[in-house]
C-alpha atoms as a PDB file:
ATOM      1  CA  UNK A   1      -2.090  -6.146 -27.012  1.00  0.00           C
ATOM      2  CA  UNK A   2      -1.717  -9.183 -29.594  1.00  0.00           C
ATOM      3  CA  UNK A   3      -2.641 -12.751 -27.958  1.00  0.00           C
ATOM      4  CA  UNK A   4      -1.797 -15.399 -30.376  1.00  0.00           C
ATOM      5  CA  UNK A   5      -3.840 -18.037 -29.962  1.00  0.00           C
ATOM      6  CA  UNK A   6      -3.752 -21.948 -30.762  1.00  0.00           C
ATOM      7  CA  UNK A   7      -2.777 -25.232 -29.271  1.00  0.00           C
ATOM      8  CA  UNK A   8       0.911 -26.596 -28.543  1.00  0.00           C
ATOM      9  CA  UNK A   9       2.707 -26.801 -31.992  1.00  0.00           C
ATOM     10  CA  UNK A  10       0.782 -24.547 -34.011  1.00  0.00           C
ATOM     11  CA  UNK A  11       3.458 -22.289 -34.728  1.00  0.00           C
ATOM     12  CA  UNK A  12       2.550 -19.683 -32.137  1.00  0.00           C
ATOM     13  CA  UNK A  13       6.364 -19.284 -31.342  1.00  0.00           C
ATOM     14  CA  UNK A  14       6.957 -18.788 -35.138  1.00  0.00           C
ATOM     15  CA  UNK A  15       5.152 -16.196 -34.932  1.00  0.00           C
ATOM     16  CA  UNK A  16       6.140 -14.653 -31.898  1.00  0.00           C
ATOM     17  CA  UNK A  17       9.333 -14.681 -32.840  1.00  0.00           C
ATOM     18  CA  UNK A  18       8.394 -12.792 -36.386  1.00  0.00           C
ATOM     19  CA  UNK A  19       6.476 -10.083 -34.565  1.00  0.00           C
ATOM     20  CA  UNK A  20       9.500  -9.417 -32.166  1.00  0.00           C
ATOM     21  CA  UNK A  21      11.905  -8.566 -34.989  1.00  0.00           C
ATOM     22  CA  UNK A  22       9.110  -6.310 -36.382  1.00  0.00           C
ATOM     23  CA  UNK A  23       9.689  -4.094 -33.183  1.00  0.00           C
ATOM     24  CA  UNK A  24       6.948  -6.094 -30.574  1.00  0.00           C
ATOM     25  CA  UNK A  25       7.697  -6.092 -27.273  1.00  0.00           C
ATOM     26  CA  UNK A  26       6.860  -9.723 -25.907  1.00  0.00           C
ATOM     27  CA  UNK A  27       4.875 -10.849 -22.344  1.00  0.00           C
ATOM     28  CA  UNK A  28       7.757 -13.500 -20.465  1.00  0.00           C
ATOM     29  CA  UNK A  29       5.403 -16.267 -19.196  1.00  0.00           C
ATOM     30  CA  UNK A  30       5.980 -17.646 -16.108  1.00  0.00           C
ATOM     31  CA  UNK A  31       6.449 -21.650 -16.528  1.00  0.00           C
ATOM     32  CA  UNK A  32       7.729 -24.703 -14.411  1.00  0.00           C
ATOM     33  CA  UNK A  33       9.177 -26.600 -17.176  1.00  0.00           C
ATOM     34  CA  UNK A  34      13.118 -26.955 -17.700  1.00  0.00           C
ATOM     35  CA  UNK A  35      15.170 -24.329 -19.763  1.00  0.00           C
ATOM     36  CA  UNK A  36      15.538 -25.908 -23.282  1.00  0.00           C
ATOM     37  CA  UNK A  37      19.053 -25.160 -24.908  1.00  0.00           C
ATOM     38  CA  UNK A  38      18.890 -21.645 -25.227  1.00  0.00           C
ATOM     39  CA  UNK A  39      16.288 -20.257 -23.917  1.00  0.00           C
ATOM     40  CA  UNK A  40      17.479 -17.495 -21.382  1.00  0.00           C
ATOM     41  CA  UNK A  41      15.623 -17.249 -17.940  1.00  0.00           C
ATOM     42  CA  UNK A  42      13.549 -13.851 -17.631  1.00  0.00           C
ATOM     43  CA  UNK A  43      13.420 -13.635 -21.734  1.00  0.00           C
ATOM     44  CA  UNK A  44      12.033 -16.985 -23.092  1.00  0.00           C
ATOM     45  CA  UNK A  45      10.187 -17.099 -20.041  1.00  0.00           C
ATOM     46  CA  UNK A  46      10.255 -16.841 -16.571  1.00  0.00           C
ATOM     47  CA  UNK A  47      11.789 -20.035 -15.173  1.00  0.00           C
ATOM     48  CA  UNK A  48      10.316 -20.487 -11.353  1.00  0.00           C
ATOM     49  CA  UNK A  49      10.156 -24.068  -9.114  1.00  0.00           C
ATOM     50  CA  UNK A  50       6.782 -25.010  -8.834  1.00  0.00           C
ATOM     51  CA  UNK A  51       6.372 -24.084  -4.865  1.00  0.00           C
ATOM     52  CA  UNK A  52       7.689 -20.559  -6.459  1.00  0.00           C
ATOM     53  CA  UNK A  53       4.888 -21.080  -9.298  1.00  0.00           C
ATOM     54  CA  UNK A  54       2.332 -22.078  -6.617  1.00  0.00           C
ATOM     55  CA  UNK A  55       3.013 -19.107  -4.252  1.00  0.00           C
ATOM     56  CA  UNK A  56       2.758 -16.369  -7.044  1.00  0.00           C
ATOM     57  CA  UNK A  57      -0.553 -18.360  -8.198  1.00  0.00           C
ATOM     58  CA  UNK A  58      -1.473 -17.477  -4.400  1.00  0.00           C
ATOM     59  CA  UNK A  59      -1.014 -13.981  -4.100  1.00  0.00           C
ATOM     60  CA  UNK A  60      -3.103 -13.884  -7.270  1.00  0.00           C
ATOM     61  CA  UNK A  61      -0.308 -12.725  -9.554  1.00  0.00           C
ATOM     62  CA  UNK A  62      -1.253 -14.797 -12.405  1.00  0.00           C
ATOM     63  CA  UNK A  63      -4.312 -13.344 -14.885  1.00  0.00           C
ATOM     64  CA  UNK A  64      -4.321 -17.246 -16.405  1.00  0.00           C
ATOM     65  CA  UNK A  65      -2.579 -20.412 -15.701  1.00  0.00           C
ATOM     66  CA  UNK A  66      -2.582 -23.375 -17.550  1.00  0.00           C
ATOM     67  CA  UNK A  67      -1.090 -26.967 -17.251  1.00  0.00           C
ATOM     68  CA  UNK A  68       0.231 -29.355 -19.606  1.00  0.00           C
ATOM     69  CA  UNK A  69       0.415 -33.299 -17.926  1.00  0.00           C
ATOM     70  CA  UNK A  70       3.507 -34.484 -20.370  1.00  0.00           C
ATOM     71  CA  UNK A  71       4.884 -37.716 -21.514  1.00  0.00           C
ATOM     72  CA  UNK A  72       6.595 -38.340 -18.312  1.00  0.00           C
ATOM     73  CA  UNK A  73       3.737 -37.688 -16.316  1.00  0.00           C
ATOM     74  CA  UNK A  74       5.073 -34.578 -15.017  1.00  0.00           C
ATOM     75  CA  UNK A  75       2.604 -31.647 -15.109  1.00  0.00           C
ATOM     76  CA  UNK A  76       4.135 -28.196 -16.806  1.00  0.00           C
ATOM     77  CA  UNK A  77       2.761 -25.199 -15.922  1.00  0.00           C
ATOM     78  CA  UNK A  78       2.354 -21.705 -17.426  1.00  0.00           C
ATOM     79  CA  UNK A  79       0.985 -18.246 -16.127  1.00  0.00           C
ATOM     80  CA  UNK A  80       0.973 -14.839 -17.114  1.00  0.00           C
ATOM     81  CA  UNK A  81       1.146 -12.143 -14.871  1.00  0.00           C
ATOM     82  CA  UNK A  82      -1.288  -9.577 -14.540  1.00  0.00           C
ATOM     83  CA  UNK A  83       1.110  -6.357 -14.549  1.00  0.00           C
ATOM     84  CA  UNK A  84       2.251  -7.587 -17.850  1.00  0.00           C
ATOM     85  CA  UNK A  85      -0.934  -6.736 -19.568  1.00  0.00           C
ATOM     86  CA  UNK A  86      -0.328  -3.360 -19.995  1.00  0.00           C
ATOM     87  CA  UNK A  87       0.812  -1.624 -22.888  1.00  0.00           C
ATOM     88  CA  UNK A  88       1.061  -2.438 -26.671  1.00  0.00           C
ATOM     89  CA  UNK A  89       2.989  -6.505 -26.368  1.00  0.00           C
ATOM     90  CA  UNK A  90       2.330 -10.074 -27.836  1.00  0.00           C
ATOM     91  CA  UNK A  91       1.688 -12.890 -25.543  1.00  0.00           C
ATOM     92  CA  UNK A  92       0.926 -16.258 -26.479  1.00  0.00           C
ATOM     93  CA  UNK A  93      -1.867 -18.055 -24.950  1.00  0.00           C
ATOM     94  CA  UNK A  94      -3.995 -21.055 -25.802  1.00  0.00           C
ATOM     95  CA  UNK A  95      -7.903 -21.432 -25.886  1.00  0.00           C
ATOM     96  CA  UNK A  96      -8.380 -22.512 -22.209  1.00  0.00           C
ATOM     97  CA  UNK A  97      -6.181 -19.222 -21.469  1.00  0.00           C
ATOM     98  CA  UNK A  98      -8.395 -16.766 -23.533  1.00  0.00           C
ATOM     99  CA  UNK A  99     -10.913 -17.450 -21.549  1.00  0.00           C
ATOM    100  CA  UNK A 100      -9.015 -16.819 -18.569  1.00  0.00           C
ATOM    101  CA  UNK A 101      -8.336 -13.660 -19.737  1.00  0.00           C
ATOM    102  CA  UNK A 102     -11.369 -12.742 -21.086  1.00  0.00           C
ATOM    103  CA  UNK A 103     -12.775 -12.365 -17.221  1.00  0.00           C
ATOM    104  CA  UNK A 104      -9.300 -10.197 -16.744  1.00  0.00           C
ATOM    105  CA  UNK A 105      -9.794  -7.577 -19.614  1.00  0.00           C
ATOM    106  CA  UNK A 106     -13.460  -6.258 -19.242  1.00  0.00           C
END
């Protein structure tokens, strides 16, 4: 597994996005903020409600979560789910994340 790591716009998508064409299968992050113009539900990510994100949270789906409080005080969240950590793929996940999943992958 490749976890690129680094704070919001540090070019971590870039990247992604780079490694995918080279033939890397990606990890779809689960995340409660709206679908941008043209991102595609289940393939950018994993676009749930936040009662949905809160329920998976609680049946301990989620190896890390993280939240983002934005300019309009709304708070964004993001989670990666444990099944997904299998196999050769490329996530993206910042610092707080890492250590997250640093307790995950012993």
């Amino acid at each position: 597994m490749i976890a690129l790591i680094g704070m919001t716009c540090t070019g971590k998508d870039t990247t992604l996005q780079d490694l995918i064409k080279l033939g890397y299968e990606p990890i779809v992050s689960y995340t409660t903020r709206p679908k941008r113009e043209g991102e595609i539900n289940g393939v950018t990510y994993h676009f749930v409600s936040d009662d949905e994100f809160e329920l998976l949270r609680s049946r301990n789906i989620f190896a890390e979560t993280t939240e983002y409080r934005v300019a309009s005080e709304d708070i964004w969240k993001y989670g990666t789910a444990r099944l997904d950590l299998k196999g050769d793929k490329v996530m993206i996940v910042n610092p707080e994340g890492l250590k997250n999943l640093k307790k995950e992958i012993k």
